[in-house]
Protein backbone atom coordinates (compact mmCIF):
# COMPACT_ATOMS: atom_id res chain seq x y z
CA UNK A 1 0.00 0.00 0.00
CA UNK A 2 1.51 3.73 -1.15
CA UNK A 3 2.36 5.68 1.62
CA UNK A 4 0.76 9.10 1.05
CA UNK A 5 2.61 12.08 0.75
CA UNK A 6 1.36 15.71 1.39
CA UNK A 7 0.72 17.76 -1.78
CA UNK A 8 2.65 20.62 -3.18
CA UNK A 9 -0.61 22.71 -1.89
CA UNK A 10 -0.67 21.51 1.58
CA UNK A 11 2.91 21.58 1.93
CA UNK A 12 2.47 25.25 0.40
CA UNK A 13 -0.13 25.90 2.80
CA UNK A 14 2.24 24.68 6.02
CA UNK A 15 4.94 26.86 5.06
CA UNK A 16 2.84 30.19 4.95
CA UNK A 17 1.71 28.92 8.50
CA UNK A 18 4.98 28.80 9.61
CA UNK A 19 5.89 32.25 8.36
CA UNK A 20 2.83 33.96 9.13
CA UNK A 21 3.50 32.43 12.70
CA UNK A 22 7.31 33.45 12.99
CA UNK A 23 6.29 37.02 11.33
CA UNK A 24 4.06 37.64 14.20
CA UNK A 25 6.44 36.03 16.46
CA UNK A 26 9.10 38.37 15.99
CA UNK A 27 6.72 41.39 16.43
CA UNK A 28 5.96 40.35 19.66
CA UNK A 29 9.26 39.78 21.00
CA UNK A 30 10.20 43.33 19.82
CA UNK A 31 7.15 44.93 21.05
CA UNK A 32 6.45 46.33 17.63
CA UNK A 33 2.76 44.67 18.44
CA UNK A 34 1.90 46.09 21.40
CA UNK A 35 0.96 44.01 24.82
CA UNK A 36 -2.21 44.50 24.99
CA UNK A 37 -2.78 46.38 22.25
CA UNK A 38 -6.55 45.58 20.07
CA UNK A 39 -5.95 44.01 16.45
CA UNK A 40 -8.25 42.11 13.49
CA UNK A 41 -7.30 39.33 11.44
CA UNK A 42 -7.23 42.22 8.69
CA UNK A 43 -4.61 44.13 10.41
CA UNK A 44 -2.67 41.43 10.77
CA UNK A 45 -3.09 40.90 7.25
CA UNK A 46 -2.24 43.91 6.28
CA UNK A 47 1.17 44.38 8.17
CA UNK A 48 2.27 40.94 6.77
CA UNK A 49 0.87 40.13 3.40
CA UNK A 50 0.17 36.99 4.76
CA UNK A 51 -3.63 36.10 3.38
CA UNK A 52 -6.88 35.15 5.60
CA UNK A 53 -5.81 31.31 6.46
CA UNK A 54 -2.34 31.36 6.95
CA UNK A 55 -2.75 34.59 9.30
CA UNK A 56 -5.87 32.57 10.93
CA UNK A 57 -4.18 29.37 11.76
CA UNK A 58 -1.25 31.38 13.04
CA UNK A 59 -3.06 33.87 15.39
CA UNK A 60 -4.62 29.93 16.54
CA UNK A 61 -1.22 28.69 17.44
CA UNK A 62 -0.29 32.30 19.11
CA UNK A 63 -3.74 31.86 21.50
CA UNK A 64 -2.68 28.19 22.03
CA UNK A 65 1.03 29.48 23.25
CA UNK A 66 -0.83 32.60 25.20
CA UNK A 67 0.43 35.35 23.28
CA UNK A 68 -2.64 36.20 21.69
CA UNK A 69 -6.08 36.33 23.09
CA UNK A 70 -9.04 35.69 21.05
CA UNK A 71 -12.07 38.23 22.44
CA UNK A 72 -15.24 37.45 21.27
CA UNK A 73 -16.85 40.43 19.43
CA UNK A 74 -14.05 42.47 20.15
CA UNK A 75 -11.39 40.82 17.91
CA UNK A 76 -8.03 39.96 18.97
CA UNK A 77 -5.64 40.96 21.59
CA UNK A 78 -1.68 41.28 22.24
CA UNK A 79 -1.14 39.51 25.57
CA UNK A 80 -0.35 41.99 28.09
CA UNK A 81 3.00 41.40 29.73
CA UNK A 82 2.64 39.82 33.33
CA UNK A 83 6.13 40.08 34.88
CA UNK A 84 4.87 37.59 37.85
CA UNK A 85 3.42 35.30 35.67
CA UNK A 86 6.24 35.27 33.59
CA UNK A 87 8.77 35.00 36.59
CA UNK A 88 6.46 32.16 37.76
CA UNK A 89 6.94 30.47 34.09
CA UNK A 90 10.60 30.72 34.55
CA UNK A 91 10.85 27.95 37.08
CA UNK A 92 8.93 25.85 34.60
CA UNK A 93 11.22 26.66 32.04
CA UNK A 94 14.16 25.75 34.09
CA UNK A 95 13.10 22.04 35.04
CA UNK A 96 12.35 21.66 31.45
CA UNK A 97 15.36 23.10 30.11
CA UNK A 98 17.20 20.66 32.58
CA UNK A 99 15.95 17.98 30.89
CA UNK A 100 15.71 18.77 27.43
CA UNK A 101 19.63 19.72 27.54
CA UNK A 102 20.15 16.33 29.25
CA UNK A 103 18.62 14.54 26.52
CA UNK A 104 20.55 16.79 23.91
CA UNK A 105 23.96 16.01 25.22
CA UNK A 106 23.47 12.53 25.62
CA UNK A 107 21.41 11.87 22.33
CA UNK A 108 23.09 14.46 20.25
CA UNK A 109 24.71 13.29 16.84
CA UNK A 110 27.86 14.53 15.23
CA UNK A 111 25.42 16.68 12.44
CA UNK A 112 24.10 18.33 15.31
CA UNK A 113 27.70 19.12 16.81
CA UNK A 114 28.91 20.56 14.11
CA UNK A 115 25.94 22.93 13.36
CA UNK A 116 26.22 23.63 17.41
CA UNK A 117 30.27 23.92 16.57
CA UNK A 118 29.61 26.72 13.63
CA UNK A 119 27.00 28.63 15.48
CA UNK A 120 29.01 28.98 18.53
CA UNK A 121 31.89 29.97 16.04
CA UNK A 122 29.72 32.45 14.30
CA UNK A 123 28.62 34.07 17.95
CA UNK A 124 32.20 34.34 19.22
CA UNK A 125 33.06 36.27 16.00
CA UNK A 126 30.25 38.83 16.43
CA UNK A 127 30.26 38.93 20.02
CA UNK A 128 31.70 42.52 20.54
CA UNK A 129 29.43 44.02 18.24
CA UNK A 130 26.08 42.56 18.02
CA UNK A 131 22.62 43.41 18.58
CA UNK A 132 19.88 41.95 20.70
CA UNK A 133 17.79 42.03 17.29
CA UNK A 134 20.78 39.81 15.63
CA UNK A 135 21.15 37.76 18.37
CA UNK A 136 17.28 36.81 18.87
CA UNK A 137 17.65 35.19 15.55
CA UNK A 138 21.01 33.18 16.83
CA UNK A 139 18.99 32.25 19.77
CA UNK A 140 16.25 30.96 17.55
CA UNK A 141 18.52 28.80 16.01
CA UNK A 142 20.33 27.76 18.87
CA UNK A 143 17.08 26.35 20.07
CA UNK A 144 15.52 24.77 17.61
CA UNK A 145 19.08 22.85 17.18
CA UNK A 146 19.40 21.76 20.93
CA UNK A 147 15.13 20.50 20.84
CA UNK A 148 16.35 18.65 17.24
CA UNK A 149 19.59 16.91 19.06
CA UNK A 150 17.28 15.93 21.98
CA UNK A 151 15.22 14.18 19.43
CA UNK A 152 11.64 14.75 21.65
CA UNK A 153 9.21 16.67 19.39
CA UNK A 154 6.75 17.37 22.35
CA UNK A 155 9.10 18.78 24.10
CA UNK A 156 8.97 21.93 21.17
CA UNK A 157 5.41 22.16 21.62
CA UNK A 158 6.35 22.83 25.13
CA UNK A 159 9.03 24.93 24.71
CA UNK A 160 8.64 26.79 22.01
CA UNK A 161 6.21 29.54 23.97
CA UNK A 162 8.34 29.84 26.76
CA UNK A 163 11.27 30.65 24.26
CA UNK A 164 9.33 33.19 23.06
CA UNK A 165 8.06 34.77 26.59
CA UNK A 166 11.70 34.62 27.59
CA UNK A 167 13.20 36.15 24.34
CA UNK A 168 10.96 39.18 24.81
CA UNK A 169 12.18 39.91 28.56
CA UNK A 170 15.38 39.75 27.08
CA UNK A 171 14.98 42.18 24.10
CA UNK A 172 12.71 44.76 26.97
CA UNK A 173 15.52 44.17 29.12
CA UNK A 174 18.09 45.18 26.60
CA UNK A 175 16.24 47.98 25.20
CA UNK A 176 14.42 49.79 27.70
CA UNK A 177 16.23 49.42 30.70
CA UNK A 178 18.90 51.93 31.64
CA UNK A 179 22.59 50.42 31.03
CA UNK A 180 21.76 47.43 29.87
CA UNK A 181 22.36 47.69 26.04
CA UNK A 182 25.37 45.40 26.23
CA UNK A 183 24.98 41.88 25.71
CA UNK A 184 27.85 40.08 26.00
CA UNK A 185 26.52 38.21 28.76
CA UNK A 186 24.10 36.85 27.05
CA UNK A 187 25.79 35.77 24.31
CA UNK A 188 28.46 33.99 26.62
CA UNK A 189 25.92 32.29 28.78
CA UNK A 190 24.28 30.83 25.37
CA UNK A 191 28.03 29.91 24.57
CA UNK A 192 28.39 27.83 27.83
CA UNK A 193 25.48 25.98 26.98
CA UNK A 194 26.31 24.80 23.49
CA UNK A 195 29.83 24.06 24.15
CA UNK A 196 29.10 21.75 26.51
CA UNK A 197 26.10 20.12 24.74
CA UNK A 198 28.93 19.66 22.07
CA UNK A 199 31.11 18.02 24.78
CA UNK A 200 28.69 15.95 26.16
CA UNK A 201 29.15 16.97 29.28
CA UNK A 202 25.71 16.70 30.87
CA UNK A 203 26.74 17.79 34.14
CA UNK A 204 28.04 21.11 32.73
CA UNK A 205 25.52 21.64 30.27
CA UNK A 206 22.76 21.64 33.55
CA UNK A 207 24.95 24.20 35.30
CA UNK A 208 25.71 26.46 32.23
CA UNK A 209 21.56 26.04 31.31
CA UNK A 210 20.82 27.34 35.43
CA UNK A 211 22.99 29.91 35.06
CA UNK A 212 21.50 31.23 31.73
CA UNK A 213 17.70 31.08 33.66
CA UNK A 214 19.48 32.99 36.65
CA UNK A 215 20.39 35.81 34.40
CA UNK A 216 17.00 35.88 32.88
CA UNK A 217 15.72 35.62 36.26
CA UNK A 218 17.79 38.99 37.53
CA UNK A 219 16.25 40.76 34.39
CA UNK A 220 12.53 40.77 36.04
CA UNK A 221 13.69 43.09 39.21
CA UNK A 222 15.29 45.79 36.52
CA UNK A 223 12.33 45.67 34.19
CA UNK A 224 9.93 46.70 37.15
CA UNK A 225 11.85 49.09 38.71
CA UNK A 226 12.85 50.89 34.79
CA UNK A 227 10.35 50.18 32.95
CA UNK A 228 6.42 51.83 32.79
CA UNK A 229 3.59 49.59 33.39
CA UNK A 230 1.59 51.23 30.55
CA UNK A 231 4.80 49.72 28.03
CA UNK A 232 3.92 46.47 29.67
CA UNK A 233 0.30 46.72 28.88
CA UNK A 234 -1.35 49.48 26.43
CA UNK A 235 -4.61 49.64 27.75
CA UNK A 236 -3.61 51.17 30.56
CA UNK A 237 -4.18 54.55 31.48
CA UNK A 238 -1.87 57.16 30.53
CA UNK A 239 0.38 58.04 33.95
CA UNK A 240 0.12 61.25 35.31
CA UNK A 241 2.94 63.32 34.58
CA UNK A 242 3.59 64.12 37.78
CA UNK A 243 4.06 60.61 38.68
CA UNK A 244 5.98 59.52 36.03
CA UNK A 245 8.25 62.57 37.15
CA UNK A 246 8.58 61.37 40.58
CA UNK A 247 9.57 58.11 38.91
CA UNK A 248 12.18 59.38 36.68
CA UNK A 249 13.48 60.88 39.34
CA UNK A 250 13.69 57.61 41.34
CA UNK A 251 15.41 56.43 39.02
CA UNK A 252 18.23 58.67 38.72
CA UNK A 253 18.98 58.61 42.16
CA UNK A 254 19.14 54.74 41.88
CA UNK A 255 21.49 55.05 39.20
CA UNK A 256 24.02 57.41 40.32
CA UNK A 257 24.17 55.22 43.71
C-alpha cells in the first residue's frame, strides 16, 4: 500500500503557517505589536501580506502558546505582559530546560555538533558588536538545534512559547532598561550551553543552562523598577505626569548610587 505524501498545496499551505507564525512572532518579542494592544485578522493581514488562512491558523497557534487572546466580538488581543506570571513560568522553564539539555547532550549526533560547533563559532566572532535584534535570531537557532539533538518533538510544543516569553524579557531588558544595552553576557551564557552540549558533558551543560535562567531571572527586578507599566500593557491609562516625574526621578537617584 503507497504511503501518502502531502501535496505541493498543503505543503504550500504549512509553510505560509509557519511564516505567518514566525512574522508575528518576531513582532511580539520586539514589542512592535503592542501588549495589549486591540488588532483584526485584517490588520494582521495587512502588516504581513500573509492572506486570511495562513494569518488565521497562526493567530490559533499564538492563543494556544498565550500570546494572543481571542475576544469574542471584540477581535483579537496582544497579551499583556505579566512580569509575575512570567517569573512564575521561569521555574517551569528551568526544570524543562534541565531535561531537554540532558537529553541533547546525551542523544546528540555529530550533524548536530557541528551545526552547534559553527554557530558557537559564528557568535564568538560577532560577540563585541552585536545586537539583541541579531542575536534573537542566533537564539532561535540555537534552540531549535538543541530541541532537534534531543530528538523529543513534544518537548517543542512545550518549549517553544516559553522561548518566546523569555526572548521578549530579554529584548525589553536590553532595550528599555537603563545600562543594559550590552549583551555580551548573554551571548556567553548561550556559549556555555552549546559548548558543553557539544562536549557531552551533561553535568556542565545543567549548570551552564541554570545559570543562563538565573540571568534571565535577575532581568525581572530591573524591568519593574525601569520600565512603565503602561509599556507592559497598552490599555492602561496614561500616567500622570507628575508621577511619572517622581519616577524618573527615582530612578536617577538609583542610578548614580
Amino acid at each position: 500500500m503507497p504511503i501518502d505524501t502531502p501535496s505541493p498545496t498543503r505543503r504550500n499551505a504549512v509553510n505560509l503557517l509557519d511564516l505567518a507564525y514566525e512574522k508575528f512572532e518576531h513582532l511580539i518579542v520586539t514589542c512592535e505589536l503592542k501588549p495589549g494592544a486591540f488588532l483584526t485578522i485584517q490588520d494582521l493581514q495587512d502588516m504581513s501580506g500573509f492572506s486570511r488562512t495562513p494569518v488565521h491558523q497562526a493567530v490559533t497557534r499564538l492563543a494556544a502558546d498565550t500570546l494572543m487572546v481571542v475576544r469574542p466580538r471584540h477581535g483579537l488581543q496582544v497579551a499583556p505582559i505579566d512580569l509575575a506570571r512570567e517569573r512564575l513560568l521561569l521555574k517551569l522553564r528551568r526544570d524543562l530546560e534541565r531535561f531537554v539539555i540532558r537529553l541533547a547532550a546525551e542523544r546528540s549526533g555529530s550533524s548536530h555538533r557541528n551545526q552547534m560547533l559553527h554557530l558557537a563559532r559564528q557568535l564568538r566572532e560577532r560577540r563585541e558588536a552585536i545586537a539583541i535584534g541579531e542575536f534573537n535570531a542566533f537564539d532561535r537557532r540555537i534552540d531549535q538545534l538543541i530541541l532537534a539533538a534531543a530528538g523529543e518533538p513534544f518537548l517543542e510544543h512545550t518549549l517553544r512559547p516559553l522561548h518566546t516569553i523569555f526572548r521578549r524579557v530579554g529584548w525589553i531588558y536590553h532595550n528599555r532598561t537603563s545600562g543594559h544595552s550590552n549583551i555580551k553576557k548573554t551571548v556567553d551564557t548561550h556559549l556555555s550551553v552549546l559548548d558543553a552540549v557539544v562536549k557531552r558533558d551533561i553535568e556542565q551543560a545543567i549548570r551552564s543552562s541554570d545559570s543562563l535562567i538565573d540571568f534571565v531571572d535577575s532581568m525581572f527586578d530591573v524591568i519593574e523598577r525601569d520600565v512603565d507599566p503602561e509599556f507592559l500593557d497598552c490599555t492602561l491609562d496614561p500616567i500622570l505626569p507628575m508621577a511619572s516625574a517622581e519616577r524618573q526621578e527615582q530612578r536617577n537617584a538609583v542610578t548614580k548610587s
